[in-house]
N, C-alpha and C. Protein backbone atom coordinates (compact mmCIF):
# COMPACT_ATOMS: atom_id res chain seq x y z
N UNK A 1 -10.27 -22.05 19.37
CA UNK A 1 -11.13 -21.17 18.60
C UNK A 1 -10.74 -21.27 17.12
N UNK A 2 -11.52 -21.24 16.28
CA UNK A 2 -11.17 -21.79 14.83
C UNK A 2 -11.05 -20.12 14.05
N UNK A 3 -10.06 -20.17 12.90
CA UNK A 3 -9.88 -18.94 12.19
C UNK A 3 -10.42 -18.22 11.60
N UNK A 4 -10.52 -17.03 12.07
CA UNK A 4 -11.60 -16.19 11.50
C UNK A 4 -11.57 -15.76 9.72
N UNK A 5 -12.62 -16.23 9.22
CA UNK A 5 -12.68 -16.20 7.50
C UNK A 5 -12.70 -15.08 7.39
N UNK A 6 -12.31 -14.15 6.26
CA UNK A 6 -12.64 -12.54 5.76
C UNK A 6 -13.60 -12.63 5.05
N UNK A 7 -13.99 -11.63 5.04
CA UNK A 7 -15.35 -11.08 4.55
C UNK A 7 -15.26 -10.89 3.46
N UNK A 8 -15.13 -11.55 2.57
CA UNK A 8 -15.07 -11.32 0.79
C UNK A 8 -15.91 -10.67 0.30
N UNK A 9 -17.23 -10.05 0.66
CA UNK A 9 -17.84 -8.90 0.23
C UNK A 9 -17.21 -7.61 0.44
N UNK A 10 -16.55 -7.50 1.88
CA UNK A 10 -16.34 -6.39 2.25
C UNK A 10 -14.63 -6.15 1.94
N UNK A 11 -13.92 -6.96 1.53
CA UNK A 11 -12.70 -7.03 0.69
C UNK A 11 -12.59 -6.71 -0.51
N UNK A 12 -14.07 -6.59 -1.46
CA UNK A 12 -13.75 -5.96 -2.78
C UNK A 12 -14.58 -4.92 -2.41
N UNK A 13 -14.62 -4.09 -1.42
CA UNK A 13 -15.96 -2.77 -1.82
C UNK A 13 -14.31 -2.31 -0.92
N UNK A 14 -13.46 -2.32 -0.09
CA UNK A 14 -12.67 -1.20 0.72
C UNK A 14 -11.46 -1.65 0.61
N UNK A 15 -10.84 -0.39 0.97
CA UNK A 15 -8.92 -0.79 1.01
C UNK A 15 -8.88 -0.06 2.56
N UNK A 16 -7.56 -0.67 3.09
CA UNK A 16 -7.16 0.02 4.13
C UNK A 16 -5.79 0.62 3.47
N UNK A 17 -5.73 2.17 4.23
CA UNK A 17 -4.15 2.81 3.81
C UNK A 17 -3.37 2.70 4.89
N UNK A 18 -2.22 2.81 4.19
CA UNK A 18 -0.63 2.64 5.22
C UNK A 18 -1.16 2.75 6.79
N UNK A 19 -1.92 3.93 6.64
CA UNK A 19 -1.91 4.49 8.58
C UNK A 19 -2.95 3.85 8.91
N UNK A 20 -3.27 2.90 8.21
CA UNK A 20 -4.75 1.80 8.91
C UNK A 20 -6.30 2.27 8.93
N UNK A 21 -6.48 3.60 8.20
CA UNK A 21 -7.79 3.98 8.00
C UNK A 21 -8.27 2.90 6.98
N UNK A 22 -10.01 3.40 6.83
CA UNK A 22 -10.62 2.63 5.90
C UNK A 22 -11.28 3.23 4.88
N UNK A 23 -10.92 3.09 3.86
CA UNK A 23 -11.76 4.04 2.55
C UNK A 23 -12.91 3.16 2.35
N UNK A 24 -14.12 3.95 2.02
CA UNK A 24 -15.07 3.33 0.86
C UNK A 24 -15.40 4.31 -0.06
N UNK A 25 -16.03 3.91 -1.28
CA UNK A 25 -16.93 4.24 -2.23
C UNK A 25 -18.03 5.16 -0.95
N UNK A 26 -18.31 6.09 -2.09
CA UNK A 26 -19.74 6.24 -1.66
C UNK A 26 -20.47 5.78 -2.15
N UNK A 27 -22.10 6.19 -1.29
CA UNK A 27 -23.11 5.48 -1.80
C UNK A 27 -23.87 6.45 -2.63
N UNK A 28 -25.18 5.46 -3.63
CA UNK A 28 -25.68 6.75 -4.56
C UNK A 28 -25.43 7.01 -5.52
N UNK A 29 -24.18 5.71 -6.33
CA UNK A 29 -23.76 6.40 -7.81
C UNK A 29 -24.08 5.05 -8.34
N UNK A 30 -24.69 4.11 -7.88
CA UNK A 30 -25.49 2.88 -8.89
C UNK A 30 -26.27 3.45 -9.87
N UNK A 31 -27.10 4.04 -10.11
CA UNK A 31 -28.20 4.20 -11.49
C UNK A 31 -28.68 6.06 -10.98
N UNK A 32 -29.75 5.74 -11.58
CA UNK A 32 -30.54 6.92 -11.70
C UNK A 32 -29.54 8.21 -11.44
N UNK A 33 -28.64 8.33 -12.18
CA UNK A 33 -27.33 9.13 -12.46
C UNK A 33 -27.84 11.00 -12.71
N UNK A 34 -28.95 10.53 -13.95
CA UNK A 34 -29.48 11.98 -14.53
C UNK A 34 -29.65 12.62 -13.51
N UNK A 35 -30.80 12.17 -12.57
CA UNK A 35 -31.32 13.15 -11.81
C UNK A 35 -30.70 14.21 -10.99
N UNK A 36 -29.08 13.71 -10.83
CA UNK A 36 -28.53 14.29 -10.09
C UNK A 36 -27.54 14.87 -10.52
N UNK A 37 -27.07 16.09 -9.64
CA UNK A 37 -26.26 17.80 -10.71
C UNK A 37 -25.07 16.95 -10.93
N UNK A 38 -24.46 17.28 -11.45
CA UNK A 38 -22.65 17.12 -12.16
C UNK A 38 -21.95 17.32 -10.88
N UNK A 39 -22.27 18.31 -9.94
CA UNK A 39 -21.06 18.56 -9.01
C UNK A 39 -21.58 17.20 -7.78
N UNK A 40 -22.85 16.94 -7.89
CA UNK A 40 -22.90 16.04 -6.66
C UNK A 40 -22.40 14.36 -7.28
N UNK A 41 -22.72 14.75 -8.44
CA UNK A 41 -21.99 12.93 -9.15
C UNK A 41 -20.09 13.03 -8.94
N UNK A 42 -20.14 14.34 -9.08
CA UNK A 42 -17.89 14.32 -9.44
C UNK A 42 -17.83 13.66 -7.61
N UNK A 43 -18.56 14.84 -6.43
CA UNK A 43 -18.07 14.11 -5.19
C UNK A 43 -18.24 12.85 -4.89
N UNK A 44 -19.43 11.83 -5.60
CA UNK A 44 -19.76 10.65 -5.36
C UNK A 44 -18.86 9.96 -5.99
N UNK A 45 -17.57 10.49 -6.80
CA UNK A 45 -16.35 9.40 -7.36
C UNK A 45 -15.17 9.35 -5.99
N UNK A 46 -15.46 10.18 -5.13
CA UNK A 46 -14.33 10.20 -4.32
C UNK A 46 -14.40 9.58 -3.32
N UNK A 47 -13.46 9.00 -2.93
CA UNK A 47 -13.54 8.10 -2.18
C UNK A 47 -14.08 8.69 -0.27
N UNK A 48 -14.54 8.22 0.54
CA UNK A 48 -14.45 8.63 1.68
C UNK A 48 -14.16 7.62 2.75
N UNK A 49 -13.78 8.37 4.32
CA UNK A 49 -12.91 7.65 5.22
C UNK A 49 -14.33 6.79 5.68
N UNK A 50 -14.01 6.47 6.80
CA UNK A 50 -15.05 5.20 8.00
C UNK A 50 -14.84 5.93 9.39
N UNK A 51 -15.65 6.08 9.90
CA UNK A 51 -16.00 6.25 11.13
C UNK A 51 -15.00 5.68 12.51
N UNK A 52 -14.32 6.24 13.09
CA UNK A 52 -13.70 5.29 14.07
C UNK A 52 -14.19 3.69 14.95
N UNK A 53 -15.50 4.18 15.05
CA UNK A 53 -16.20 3.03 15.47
C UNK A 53 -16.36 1.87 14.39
N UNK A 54 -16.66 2.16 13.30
CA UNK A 54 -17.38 1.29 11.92
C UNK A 54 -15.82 0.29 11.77
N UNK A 55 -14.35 1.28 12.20
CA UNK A 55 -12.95 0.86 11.40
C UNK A 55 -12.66 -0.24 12.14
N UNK A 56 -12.91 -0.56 13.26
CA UNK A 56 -12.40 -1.68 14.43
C UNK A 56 -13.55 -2.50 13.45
N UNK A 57 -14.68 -2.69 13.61
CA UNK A 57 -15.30 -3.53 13.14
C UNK A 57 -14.97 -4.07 11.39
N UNK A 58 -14.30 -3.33 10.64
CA UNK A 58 -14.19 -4.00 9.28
C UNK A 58 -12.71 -4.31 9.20
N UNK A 59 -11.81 -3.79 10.18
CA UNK A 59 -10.82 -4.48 10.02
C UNK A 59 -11.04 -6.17 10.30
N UNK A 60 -11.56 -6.07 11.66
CA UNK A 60 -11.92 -7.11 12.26
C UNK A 60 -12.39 -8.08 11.18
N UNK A 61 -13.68 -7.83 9.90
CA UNK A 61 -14.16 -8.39 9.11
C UNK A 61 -13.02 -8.68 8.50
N UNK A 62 -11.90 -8.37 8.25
CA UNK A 62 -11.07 -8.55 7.08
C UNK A 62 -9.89 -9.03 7.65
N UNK A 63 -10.13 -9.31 8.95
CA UNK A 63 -8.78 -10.41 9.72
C UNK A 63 -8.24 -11.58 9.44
N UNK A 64 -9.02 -12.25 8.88
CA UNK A 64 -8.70 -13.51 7.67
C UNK A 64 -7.77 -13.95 7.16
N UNK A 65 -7.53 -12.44 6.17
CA UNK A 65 -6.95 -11.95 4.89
C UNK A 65 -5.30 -12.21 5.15
């Protein structure tokens, strides 16, 4: 079976931490910024976890590495 490549898209959008979770960005803070209040843009800087199901699959993407 030949070596699985990483996913170089999905290597610059997430980090994994020490205990093996997966952070991303949220989504929603590309453009059209105005429209939306101050308090919902500050939560869209913070980072959030991945789904247990979604985390097997992007580690997996990033097995490569």
């Amino acid at each position: 079976m030949p070596k699985l490549k990483t996913h170089k898209g999905l290597k610059k959008r997430i980090k994994i931490t020490a205990k093996g979770k997966v952070k991303r960005p949220k989504a929603g803070k590309g453009h059209l910024l105005s429209g939306k209040s101050g308090r919902r843009r500050e939560h869209l800087r913070k980072k959030t976890g991945v789904s247990p199901a979604f985390n097997k699959i992007m580690k997996r993407a990033l097995q490569g590495a």
